[in-house]
Protein backbone atom coordinates (compact mmCIF):
# COMPACT_ATOMS: atom_id res chain seq x y z
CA UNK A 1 -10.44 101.00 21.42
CA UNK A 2 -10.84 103.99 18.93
CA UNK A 3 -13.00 103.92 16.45
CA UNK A 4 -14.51 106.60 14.16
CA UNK A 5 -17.92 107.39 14.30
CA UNK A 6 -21.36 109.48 13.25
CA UNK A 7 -22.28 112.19 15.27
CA UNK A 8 -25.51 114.48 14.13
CA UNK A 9 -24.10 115.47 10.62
CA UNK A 10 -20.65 115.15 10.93
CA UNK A 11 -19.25 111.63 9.61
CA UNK A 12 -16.16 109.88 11.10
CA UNK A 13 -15.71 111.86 14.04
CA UNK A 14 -12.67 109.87 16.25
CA UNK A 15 -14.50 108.35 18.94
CA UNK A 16 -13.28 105.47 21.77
CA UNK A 17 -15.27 102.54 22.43
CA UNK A 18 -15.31 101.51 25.81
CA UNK A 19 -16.33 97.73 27.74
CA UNK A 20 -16.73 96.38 24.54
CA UNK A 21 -15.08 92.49 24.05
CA UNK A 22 -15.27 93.33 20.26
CA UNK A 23 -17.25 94.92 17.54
CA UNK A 24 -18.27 94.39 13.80
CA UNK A 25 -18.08 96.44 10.35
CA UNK A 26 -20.61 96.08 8.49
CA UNK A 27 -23.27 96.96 10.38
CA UNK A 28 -25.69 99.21 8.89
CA UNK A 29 -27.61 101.50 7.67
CA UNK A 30 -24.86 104.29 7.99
CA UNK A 31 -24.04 107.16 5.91
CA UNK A 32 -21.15 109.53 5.18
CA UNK A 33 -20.23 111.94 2.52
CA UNK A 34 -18.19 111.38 -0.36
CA UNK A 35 -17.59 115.05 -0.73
CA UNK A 36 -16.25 115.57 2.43
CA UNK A 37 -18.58 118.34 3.20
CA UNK A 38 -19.28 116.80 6.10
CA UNK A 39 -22.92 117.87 5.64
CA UNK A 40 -24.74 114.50 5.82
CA UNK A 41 -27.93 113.58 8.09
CA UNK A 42 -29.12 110.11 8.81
CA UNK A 43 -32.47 110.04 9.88
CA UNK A 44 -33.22 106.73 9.95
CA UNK A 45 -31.35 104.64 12.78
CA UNK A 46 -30.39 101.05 12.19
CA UNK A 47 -31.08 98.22 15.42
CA UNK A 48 -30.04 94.87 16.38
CA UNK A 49 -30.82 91.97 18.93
CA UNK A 50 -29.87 89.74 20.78
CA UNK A 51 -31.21 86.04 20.85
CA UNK A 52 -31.34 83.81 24.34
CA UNK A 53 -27.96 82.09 22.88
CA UNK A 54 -26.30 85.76 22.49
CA UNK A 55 -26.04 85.43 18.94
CA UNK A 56 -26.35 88.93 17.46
CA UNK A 57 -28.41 89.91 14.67
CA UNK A 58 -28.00 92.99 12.58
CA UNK A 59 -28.65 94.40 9.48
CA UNK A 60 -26.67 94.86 6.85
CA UNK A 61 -28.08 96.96 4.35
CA UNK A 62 -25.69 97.97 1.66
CA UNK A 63 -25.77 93.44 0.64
CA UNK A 64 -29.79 93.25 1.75
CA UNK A 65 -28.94 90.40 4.38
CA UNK A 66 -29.27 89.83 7.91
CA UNK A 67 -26.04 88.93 9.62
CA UNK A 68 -25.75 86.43 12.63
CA UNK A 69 -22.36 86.33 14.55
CA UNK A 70 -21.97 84.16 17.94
CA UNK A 71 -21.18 85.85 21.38
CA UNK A 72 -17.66 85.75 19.82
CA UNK A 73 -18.20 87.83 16.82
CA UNK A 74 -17.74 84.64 14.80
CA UNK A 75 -20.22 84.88 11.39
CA UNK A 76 -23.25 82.01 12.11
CA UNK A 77 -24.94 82.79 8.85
CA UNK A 78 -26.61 85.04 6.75
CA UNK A 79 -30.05 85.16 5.22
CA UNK A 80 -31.73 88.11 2.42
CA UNK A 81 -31.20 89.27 -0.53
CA UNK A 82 -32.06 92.41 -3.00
CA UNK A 83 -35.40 92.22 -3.61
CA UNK A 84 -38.69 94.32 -3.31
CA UNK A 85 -42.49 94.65 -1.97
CA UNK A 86 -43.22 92.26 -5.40
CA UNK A 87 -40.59 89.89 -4.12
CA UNK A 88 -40.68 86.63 -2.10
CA UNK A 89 -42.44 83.13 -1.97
CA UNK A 90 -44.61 80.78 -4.48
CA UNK A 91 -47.53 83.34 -4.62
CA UNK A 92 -45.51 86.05 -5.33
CA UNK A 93 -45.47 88.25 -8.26
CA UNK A 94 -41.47 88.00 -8.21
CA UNK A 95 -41.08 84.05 -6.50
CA UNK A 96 -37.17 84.83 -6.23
CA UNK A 97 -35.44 85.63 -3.86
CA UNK A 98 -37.02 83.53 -0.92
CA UNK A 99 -36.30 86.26 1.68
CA UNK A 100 -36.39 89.62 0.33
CA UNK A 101 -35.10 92.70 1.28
CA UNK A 102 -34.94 96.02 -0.25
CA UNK A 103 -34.12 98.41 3.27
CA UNK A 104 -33.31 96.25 5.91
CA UNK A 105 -33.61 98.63 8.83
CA UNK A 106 -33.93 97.10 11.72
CA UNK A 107 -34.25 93.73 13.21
CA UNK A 108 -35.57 92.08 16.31
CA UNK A 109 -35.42 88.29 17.40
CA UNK A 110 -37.75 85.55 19.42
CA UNK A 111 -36.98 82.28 20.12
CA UNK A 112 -38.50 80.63 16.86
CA UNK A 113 -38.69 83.77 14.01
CA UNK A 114 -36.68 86.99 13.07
CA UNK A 115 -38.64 89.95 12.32
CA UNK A 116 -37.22 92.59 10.21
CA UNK A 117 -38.70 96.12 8.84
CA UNK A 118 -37.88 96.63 5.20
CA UNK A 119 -38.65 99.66 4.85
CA UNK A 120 -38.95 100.40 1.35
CA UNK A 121 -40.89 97.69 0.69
CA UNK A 122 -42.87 98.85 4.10
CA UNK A 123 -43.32 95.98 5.08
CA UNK A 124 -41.72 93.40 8.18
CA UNK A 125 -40.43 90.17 6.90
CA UNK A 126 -40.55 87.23 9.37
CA UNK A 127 -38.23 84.33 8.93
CA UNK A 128 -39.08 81.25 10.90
CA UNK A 129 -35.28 79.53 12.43
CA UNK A 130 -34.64 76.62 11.62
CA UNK A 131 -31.52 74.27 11.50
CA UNK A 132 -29.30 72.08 9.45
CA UNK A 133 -28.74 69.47 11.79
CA UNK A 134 -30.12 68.49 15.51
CA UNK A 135 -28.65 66.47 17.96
CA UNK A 136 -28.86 65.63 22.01
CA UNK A 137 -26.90 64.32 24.50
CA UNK A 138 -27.49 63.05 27.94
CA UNK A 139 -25.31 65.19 30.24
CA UNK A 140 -24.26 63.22 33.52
């Protein structure tokens, strides 16, 4: 599959992606120059998981959020949204949004929270998972 991508400080750079079943836009941080110098650096490296279900988590950091997509690359749900270190919760100087993120960098998963580093805010949210609904079967 080609695709174009960053290498050290040159943006867009054709590139084939190989074993993959699929992939997903959006995923960031990621940077490129609107000059087209082609001089642009980007330090800081974005990283996603992977929960025990093989839903995938990622940042995306140009709409604050955290993206979920199913082993399929079909969108679960999102959660964040702008805000900074004042932001978040009842006891907050800034109550709104309930999950905020300013830099979502980087996220990691465990079976019953997501943990992500905001860095500007430097700080790690953790968001507990939860769900709509429940149900169980029996299975013969």
């Amino acid at each position: 599959m080609k695709i174009k991508a960053h290498v050290g400080y040159e943006p867009h750079v054709p590139a084939e992606l190989q074993g993959a079943l699929w992939y997903r836009f959006g995923f960031a941080p990621y940077s490129a120059s609107s000059s087209g110098s082609g001089n642009t650096c980007m330090c800081e490296a974005g990283g996603f998981d992977v929960d025990a279900f093989g839903r995938v988590f990622f940042p995306n950091l140009g709409q604050f959020r955290v993206e979920v997509v199913d082993t399929n690359n079909n969108p679960i749900t999102t959660f964040g949204k702008y805000g900074n270190q004042d932001s978040g919760g009842p006891d907050a100087t800034v109550p709104r949004p309930e999950i905020p993120l300013a830099w979502p960098l980087t996220v990691a998963v465990s079976d019953a929270y997501v943990y992500v580093a905001d860095t500007t805010s430097r700080r790690v949210v953790r968001v507990k998972l939860t769900y709509a609904a429940e149900a169980t079967c029996l299975v013969p």
